[in-house]
N, C-alpha and C. Protein backbone atom coordinates (compact mmCIF):
# COMPACT_ATOMS: atom_id res chain seq x y z
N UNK A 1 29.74 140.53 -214.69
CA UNK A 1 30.39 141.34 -213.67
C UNK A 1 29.46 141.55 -212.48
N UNK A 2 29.94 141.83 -211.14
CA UNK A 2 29.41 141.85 -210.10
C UNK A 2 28.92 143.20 -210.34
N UNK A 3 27.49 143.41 -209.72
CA UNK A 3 27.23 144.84 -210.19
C UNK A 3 26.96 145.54 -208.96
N UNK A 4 28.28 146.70 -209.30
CA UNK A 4 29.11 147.18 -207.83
C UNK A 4 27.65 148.47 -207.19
N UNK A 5 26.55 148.10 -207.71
CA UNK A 5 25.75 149.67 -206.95
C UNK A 5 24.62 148.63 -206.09
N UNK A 6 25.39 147.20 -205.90
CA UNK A 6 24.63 146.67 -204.77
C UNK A 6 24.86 146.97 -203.52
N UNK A 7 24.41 146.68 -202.07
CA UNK A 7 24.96 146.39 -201.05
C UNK A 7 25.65 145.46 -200.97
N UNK A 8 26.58 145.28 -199.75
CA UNK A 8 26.93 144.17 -198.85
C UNK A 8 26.00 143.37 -199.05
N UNK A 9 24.94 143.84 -198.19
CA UNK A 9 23.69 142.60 -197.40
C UNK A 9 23.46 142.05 -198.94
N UNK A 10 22.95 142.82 -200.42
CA UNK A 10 22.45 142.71 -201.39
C UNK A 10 23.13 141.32 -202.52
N UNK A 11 24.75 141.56 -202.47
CA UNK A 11 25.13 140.92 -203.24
C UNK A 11 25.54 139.46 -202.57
N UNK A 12 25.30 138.20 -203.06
CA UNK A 12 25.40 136.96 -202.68
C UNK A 12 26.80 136.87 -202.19
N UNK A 13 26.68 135.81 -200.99
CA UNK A 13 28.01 135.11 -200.47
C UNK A 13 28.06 133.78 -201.43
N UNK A 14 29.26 133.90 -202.22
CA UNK A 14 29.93 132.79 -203.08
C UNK A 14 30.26 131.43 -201.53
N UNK A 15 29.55 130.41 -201.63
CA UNK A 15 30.37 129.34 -201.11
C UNK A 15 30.62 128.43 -201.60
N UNK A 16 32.24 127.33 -201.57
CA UNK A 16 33.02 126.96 -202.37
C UNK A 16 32.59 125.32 -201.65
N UNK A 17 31.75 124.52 -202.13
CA UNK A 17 32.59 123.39 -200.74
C UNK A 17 33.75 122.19 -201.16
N UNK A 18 34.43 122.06 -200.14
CA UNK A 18 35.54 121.86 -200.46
C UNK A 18 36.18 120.54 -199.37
N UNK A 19 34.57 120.34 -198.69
CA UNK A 19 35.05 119.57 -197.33
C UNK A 19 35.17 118.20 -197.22
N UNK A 20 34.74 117.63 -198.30
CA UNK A 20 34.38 115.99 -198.80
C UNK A 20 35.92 115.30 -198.48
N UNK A 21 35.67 114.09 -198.06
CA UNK A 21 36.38 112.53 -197.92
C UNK A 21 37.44 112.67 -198.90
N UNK A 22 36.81 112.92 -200.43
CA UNK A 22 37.98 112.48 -201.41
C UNK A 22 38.05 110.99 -201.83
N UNK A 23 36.92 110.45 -201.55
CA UNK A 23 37.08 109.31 -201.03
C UNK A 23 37.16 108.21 -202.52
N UNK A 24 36.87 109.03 -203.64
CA UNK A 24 36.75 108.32 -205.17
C UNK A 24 38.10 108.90 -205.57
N UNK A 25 38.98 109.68 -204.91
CA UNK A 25 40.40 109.84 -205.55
C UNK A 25 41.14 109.63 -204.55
N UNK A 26 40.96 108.65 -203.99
CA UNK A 26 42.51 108.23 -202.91
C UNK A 26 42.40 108.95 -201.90
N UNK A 27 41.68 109.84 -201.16
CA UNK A 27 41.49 110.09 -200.51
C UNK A 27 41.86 111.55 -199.88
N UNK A 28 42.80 112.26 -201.74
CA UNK A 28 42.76 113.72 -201.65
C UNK A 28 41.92 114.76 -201.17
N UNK A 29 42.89 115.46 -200.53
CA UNK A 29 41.67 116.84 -200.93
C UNK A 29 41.82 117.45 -202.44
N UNK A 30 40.40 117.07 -202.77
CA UNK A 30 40.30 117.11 -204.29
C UNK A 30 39.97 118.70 -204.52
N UNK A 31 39.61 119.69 -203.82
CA UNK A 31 39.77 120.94 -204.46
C UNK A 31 41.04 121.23 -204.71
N UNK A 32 42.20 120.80 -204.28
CA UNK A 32 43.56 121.32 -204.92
C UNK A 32 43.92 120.15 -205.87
N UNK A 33 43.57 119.31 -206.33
CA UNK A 33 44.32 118.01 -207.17
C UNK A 33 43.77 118.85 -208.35
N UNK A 34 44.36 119.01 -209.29
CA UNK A 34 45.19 119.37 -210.64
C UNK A 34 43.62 118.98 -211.79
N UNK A 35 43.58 120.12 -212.62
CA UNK A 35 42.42 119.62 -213.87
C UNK A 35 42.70 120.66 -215.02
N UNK A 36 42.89 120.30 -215.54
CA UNK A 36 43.59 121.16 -217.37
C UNK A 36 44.38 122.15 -217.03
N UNK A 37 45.59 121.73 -215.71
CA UNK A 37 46.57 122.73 -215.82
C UNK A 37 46.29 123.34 -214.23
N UNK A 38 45.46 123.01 -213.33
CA UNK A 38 45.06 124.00 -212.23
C UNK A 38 44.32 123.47 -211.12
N UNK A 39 44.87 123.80 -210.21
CA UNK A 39 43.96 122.85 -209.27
C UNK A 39 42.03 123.59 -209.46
N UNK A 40 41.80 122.32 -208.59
CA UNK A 40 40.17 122.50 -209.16
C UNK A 40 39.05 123.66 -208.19
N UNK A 41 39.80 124.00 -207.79
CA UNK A 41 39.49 125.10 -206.32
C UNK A 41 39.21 126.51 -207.53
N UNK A 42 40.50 126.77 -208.29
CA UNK A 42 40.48 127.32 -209.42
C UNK A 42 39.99 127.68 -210.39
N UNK A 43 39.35 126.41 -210.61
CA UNK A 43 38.42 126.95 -211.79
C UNK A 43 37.15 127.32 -211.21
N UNK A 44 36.69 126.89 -209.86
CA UNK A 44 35.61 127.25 -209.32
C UNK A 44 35.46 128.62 -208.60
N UNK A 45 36.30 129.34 -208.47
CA UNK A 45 36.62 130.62 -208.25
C UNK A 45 36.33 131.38 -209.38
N UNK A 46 37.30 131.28 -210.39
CA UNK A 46 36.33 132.01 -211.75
C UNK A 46 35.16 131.85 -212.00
N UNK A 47 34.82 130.32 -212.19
CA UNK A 47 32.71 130.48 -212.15
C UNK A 47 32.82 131.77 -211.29
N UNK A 48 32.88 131.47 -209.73
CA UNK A 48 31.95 132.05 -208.86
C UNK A 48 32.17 134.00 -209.16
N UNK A 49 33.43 134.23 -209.50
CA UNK A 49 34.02 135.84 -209.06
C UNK A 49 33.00 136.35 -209.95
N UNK A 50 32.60 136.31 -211.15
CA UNK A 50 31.66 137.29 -211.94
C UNK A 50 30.14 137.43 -211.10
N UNK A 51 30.20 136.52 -210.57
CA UNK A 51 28.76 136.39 -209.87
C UNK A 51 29.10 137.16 -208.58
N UNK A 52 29.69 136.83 -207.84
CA UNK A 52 30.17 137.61 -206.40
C UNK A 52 31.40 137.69 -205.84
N UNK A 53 31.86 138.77 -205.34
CA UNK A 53 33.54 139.00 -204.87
C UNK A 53 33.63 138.73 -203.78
N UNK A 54 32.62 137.82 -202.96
CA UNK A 54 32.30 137.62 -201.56
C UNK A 54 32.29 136.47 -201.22
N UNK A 55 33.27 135.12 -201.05
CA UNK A 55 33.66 134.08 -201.50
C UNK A 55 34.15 133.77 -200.04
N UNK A 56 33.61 132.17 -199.65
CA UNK A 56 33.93 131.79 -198.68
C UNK A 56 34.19 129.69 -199.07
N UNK A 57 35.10 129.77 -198.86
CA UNK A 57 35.88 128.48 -198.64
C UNK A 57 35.77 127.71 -197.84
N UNK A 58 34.85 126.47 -197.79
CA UNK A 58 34.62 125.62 -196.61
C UNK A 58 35.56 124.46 -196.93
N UNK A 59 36.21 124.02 -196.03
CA UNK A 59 37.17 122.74 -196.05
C UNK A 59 37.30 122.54 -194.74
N UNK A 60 37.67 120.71 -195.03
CA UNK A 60 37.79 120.18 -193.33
C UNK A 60 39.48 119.71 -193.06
N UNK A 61 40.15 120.25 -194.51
CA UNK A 61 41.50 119.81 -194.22
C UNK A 61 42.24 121.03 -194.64
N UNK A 62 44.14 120.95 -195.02
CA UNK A 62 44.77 122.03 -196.16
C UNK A 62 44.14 123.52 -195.93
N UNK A 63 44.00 123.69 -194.69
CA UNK A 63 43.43 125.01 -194.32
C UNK A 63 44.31 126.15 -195.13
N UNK A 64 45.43 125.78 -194.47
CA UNK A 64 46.48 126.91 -194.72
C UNK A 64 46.71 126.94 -196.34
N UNK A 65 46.70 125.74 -196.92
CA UNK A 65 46.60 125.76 -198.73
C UNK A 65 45.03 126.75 -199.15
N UNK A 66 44.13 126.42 -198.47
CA UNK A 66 43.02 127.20 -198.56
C UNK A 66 43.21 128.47 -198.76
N UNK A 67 43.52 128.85 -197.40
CA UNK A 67 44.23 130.45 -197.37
C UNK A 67 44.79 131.12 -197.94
N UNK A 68 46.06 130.71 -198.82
CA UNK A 68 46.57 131.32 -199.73
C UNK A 68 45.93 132.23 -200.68
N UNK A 69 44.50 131.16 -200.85
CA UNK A 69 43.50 131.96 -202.10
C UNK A 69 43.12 133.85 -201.94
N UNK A 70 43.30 133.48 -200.78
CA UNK A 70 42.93 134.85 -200.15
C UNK A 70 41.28 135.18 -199.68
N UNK A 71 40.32 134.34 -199.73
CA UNK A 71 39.25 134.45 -199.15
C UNK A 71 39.37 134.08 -197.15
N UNK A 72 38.39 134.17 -197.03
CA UNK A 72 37.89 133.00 -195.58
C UNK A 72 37.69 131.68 -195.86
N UNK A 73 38.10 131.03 -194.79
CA UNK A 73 38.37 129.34 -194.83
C UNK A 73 37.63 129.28 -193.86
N UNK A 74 36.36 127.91 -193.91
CA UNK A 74 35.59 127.76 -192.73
C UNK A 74 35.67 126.22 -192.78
N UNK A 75 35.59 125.48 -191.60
CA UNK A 75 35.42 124.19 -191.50
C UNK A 75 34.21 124.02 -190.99
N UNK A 76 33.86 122.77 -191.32
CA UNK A 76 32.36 122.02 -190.58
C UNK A 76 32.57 122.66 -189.02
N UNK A 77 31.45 121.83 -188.30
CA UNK A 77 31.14 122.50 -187.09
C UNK A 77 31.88 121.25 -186.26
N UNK A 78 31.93 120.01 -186.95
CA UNK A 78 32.22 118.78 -186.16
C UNK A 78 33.04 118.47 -187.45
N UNK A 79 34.06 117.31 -186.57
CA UNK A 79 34.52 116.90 -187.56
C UNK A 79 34.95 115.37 -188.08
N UNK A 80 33.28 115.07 -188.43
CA UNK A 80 32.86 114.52 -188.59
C UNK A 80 32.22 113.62 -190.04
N UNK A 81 33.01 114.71 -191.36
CA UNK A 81 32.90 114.77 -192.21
C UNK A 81 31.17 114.10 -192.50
N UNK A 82 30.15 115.42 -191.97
CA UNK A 82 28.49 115.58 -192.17
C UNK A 82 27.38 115.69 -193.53
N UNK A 83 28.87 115.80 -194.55
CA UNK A 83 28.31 116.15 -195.93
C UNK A 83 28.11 117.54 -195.88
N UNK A 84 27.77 117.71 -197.60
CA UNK A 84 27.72 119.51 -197.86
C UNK A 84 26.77 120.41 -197.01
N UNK A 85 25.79 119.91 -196.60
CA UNK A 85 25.04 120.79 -195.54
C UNK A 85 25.25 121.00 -194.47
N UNK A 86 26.61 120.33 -193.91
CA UNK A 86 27.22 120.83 -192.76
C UNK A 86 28.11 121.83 -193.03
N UNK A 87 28.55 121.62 -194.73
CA UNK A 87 29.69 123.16 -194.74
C UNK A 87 28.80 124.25 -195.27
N UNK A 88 27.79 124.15 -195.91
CA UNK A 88 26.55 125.46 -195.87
C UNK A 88 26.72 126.04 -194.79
N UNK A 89 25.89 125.16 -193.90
CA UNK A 89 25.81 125.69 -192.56
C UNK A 89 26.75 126.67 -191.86
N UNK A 90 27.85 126.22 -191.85
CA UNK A 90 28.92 126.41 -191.31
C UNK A 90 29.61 128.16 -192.32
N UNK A 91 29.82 127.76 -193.67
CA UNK A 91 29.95 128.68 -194.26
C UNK A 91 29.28 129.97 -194.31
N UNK A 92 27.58 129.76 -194.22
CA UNK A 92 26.30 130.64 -194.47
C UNK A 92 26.79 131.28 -193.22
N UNK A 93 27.14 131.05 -192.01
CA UNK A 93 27.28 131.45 -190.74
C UNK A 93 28.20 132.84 -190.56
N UNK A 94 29.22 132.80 -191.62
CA UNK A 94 30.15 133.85 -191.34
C UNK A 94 30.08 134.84 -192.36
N UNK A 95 28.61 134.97 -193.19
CA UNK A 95 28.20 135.95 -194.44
C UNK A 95 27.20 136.92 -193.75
N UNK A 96 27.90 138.12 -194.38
CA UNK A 96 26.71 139.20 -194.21
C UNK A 96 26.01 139.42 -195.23
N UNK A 97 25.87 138.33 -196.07
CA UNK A 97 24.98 138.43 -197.09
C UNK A 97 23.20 138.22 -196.47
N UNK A 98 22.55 138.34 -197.68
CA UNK A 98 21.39 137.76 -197.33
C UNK A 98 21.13 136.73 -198.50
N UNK A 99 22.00 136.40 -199.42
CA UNK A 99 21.78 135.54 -200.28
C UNK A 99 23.00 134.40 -199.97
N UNK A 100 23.00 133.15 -200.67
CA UNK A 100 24.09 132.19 -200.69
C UNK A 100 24.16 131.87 -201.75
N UNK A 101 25.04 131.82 -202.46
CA UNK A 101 25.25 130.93 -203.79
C UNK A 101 26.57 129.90 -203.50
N UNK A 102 26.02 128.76 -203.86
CA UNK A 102 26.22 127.56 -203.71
C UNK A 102 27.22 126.63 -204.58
N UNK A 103 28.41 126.38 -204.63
CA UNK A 103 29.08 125.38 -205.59
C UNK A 103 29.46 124.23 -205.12
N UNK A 104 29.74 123.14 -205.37
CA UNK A 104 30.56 122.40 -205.62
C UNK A 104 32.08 122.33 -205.66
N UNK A 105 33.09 121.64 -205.53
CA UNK A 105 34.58 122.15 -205.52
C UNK A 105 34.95 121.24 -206.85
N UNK A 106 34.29 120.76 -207.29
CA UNK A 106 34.56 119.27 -208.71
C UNK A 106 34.07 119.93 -209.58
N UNK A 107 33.12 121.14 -210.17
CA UNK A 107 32.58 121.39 -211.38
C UNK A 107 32.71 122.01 -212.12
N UNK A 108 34.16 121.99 -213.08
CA UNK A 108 35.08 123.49 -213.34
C UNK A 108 34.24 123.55 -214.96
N UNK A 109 33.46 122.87 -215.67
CA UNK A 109 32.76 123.51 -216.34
C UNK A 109 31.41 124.00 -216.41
N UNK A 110 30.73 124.39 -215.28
CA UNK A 110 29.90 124.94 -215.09
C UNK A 110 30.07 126.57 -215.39
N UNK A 111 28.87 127.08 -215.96
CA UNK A 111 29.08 128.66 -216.14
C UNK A 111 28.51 129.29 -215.26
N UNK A 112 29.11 130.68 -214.91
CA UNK A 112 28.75 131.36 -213.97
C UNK A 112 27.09 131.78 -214.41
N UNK A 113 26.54 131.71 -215.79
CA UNK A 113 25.39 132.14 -215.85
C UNK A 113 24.06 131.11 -215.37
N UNK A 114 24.62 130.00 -215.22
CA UNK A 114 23.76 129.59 -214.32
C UNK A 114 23.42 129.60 -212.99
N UNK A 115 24.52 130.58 -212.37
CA UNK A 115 24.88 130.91 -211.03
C UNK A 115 23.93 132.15 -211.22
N UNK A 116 24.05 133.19 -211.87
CA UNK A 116 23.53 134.46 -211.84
C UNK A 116 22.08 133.98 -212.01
N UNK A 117 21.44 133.32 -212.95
CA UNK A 117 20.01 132.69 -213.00
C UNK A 117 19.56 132.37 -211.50
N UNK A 118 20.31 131.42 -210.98
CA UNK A 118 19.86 131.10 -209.91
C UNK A 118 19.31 132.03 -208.74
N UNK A 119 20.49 133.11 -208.62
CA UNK A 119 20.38 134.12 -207.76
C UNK A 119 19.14 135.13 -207.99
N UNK A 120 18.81 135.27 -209.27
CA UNK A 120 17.55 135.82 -209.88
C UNK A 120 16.53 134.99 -209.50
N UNK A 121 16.34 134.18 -209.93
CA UNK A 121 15.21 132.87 -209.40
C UNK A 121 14.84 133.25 -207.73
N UNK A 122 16.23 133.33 -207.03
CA UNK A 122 15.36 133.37 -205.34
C UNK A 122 15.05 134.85 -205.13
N UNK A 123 14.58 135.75 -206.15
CA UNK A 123 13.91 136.58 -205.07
C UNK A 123 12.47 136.32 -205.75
N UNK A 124 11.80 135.13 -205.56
CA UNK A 124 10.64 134.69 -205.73
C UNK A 124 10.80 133.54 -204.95
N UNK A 125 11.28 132.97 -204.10
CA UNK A 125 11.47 131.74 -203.13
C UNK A 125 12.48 131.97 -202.18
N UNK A 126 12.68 131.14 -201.13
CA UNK A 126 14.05 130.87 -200.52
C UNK A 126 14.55 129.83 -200.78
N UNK A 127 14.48 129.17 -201.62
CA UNK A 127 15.83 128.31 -202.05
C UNK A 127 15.82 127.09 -203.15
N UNK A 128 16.79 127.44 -204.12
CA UNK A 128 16.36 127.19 -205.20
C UNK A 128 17.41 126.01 -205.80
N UNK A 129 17.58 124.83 -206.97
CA UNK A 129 18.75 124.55 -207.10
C UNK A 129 18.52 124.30 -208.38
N UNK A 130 19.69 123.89 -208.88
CA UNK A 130 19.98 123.44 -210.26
C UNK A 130 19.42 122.05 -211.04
N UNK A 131 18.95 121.94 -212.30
CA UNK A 131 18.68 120.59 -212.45
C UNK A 131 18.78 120.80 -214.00
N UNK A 132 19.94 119.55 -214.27
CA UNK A 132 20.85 119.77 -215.94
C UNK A 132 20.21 119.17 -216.87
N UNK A 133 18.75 118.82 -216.59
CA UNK A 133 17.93 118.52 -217.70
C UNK A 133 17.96 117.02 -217.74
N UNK A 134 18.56 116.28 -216.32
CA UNK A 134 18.51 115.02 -216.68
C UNK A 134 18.44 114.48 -215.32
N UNK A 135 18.84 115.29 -214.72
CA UNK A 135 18.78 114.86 -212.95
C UNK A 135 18.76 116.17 -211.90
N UNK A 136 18.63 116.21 -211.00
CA UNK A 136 18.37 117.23 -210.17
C UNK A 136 20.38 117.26 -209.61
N UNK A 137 20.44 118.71 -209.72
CA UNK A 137 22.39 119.06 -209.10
C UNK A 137 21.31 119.98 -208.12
N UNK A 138 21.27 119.54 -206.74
CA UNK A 138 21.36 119.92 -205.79
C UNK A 138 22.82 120.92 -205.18
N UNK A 139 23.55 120.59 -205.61
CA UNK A 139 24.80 121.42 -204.85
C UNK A 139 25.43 122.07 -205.15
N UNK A 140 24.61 122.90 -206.66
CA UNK A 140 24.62 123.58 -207.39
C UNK A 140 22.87 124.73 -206.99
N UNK A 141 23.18 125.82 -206.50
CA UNK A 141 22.21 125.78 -205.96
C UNK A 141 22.20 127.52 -204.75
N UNK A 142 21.23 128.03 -204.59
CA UNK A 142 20.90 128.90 -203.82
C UNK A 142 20.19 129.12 -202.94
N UNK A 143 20.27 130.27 -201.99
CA UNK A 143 19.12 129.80 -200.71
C UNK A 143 19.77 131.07 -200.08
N UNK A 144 18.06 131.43 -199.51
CA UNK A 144 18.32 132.86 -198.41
C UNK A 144 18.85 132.45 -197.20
N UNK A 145 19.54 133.16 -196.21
CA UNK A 145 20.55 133.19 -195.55
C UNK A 145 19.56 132.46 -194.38
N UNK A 146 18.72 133.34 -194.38
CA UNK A 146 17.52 132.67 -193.56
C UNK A 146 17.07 131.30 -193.17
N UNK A 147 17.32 130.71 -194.26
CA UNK A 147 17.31 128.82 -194.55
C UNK A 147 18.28 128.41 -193.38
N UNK A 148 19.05 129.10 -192.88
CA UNK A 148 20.53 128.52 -192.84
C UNK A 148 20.14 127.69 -191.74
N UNK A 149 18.90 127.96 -190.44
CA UNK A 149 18.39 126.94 -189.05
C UNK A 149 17.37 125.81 -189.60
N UNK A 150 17.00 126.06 -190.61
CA UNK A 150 16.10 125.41 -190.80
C UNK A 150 16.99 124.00 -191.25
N UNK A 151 18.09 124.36 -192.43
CA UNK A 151 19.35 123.11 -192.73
C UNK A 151 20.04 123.00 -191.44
N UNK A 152 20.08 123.55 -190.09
CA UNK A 152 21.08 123.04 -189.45
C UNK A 152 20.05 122.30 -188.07
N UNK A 153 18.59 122.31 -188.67
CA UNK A 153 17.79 121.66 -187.75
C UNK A 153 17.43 120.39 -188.60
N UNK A 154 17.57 120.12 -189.61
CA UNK A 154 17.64 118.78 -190.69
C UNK A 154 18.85 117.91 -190.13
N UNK A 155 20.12 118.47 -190.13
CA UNK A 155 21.13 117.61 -189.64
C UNK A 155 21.02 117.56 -188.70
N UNK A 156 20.67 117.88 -187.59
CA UNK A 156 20.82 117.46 -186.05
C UNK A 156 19.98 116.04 -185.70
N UNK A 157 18.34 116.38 -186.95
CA UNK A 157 17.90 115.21 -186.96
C UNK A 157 18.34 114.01 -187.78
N UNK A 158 19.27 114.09 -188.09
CA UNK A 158 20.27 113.21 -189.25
C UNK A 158 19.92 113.24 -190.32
N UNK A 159 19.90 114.02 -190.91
CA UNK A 159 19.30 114.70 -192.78
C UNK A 159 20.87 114.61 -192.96
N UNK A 160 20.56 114.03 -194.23
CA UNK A 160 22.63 114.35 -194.75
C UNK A 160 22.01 114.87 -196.18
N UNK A 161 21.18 114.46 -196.81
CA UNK A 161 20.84 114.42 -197.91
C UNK A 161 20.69 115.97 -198.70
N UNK A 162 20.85 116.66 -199.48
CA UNK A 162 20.72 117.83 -199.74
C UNK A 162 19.56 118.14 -200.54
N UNK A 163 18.78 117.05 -201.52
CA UNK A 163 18.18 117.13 -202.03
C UNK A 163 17.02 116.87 -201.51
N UNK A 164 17.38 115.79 -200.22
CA UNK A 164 16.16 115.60 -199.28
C UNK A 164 15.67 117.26 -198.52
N UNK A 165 16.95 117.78 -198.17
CA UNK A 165 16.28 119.44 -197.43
C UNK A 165 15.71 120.05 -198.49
N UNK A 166 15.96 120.34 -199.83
CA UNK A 166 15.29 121.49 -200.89
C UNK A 166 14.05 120.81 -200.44
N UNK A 167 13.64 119.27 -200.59
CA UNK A 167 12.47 119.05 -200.62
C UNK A 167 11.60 119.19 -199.54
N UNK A 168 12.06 119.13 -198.73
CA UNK A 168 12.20 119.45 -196.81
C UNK A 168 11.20 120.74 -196.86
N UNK A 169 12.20 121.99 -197.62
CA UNK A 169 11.50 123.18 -197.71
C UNK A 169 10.91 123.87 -199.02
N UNK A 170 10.61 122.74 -199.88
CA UNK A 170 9.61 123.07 -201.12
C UNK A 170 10.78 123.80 -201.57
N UNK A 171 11.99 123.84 -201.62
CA UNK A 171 12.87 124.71 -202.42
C UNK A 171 12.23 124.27 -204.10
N UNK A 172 12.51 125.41 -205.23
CA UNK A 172 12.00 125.73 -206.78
C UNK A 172 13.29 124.85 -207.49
N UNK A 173 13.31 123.71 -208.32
CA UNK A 173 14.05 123.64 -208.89
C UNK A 173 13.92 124.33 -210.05
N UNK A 174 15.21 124.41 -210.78
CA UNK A 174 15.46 125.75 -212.29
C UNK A 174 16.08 124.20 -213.18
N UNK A 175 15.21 124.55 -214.25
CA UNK A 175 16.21 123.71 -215.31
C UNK A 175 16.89 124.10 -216.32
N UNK A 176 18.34 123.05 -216.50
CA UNK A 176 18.77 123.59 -217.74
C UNK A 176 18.84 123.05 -218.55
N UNK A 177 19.83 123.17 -219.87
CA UNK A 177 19.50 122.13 -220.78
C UNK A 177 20.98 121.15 -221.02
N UNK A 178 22.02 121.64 -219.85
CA UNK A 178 23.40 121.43 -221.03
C UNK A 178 23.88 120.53 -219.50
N UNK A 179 23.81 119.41 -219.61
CA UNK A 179 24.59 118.54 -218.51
C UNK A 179 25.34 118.23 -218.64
N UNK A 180 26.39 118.76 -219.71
CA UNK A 180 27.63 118.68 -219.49
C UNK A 180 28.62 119.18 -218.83
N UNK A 181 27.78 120.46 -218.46
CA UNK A 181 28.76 121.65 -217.16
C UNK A 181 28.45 121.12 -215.84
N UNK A 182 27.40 120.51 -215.62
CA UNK A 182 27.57 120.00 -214.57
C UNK A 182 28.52 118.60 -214.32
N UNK A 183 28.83 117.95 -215.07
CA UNK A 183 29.89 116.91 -214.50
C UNK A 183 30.94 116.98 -213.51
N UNK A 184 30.89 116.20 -212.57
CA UNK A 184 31.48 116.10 -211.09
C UNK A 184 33.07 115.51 -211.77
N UNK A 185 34.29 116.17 -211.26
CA UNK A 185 35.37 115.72 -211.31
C UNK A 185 36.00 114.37 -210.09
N UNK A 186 35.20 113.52 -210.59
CA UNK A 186 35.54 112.44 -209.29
C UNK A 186 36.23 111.70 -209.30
N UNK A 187 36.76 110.92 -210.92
CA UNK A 187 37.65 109.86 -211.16
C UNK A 187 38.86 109.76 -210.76
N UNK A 188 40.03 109.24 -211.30
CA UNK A 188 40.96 109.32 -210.98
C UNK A 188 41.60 109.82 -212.40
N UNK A 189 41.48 109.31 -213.58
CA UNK A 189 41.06 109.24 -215.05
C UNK A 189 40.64 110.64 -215.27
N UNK A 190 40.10 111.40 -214.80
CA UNK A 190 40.27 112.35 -215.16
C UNK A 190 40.90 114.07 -214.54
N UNK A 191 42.13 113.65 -213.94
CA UNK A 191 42.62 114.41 -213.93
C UNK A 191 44.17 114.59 -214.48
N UNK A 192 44.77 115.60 -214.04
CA UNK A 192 46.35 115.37 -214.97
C UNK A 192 47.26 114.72 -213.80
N UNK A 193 47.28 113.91 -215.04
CA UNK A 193 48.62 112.82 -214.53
C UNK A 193 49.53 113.55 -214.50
N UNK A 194 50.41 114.65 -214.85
CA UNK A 194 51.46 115.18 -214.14
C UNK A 194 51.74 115.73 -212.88
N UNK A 195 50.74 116.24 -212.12
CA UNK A 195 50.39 117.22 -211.02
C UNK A 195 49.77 115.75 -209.96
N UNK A 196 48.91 114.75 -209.94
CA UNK A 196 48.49 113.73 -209.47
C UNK A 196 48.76 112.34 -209.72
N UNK A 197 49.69 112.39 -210.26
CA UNK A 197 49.88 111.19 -210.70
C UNK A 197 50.56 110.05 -208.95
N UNK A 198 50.83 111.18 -208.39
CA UNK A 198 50.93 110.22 -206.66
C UNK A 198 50.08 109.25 -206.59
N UNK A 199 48.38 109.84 -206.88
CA UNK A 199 47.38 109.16 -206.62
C UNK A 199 47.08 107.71 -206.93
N UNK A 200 47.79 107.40 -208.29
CA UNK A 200 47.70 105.99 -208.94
C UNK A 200 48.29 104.83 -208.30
N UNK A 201 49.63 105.47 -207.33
CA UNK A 201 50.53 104.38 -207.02
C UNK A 201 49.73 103.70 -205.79
């Protein structure tokens, strides 16, 4: 549970990203395409709500499908589809947080307690990310609000890379042990054929 005797400034801004091509499923916007019953926007909202009620939605398309959720919807700055550190950027921009916590829009079995770890981890650094014991999940991941010029002075010099900025700024990786919550929903194969099945034809 979010623990309500924080501040505003205190408790992390949840960001969702949601802004990607689509480009391994036909070219959906894959935070709403369908996964055990729900689009995948969905399950990444529950991760995030125990961790923070302060949730911001970056997408570069389906604004108005966005909206419904009932958070803020932010798009890149260009549209240019820049990769996830252009919707950080962009997202980090409209938080009065001083923390960010970081998802993915593909990773509906990830647990929120690796989210809450994380957020613990940065008040000994500014910016920290995930790594599932077998590879580094960059986009899984946290960072003081503060970071936010330093990532939007990486892309100007053409940084797309996310793992290239943690390293950029000595960000702490955290390890875990279970890489199975991190698996990216990218296939086509794995989602429900009743709700997506457009996608095949």
């Amino acid at each position: 549970m979010v623990d309500e005797r924080l501040s505003t400034h205190e408790i992390p801004t949840g960001i969702i990203l949601a802004g990607g091509k689509g480009t391994r499923v036909g070219g959906a916007d894959k935070g709403l395409l369908h996964y055990c019953g729900r689009p995948l926007i969905h399950h990444m909202l529950d991760i995030l709500n125990p961790v923070t009620n302060n949730i911001v939605v970056n997408c570069n398309r389906s604004d108005t499908e966005y909206a419904r959720l009932g958070y803020p919807v932010v798009s890149d700055a260009t549209q240019d589809f820049d990769g996830p550190l252009a919707g950080i950027v962009a997202a980090g921009q409209v938080s009065n947080s001083a923390m960010l916590c970081v998802v993915p829009c593909d990773t509906p079995h990830l647990s929120s307690t690796v989210l809450s770890h994380l957020v613990v981890e940065l008040r000994h650094c500014d910016a920290v990310y995930a790594h599932d014991g077998q590879r580094p999940q960059p986009l899984v991941c946290a960072l003081r609000r503060s970071c936010l010029p330093s990532m939007a002075d990486y892309l100007h010099a053409g940084g797309r890379s996310a793992i290239g900025w943690f390293q950029h700024v000595r960000g702490r990786e955290v390890r875990f042990s279970n890489p199975q919550q991190f698996i990216n929903i990218n296939q086509l194969d794995q989602l429900d054929d009743s709700n997506n099945n457009h996608l095949r034809t």
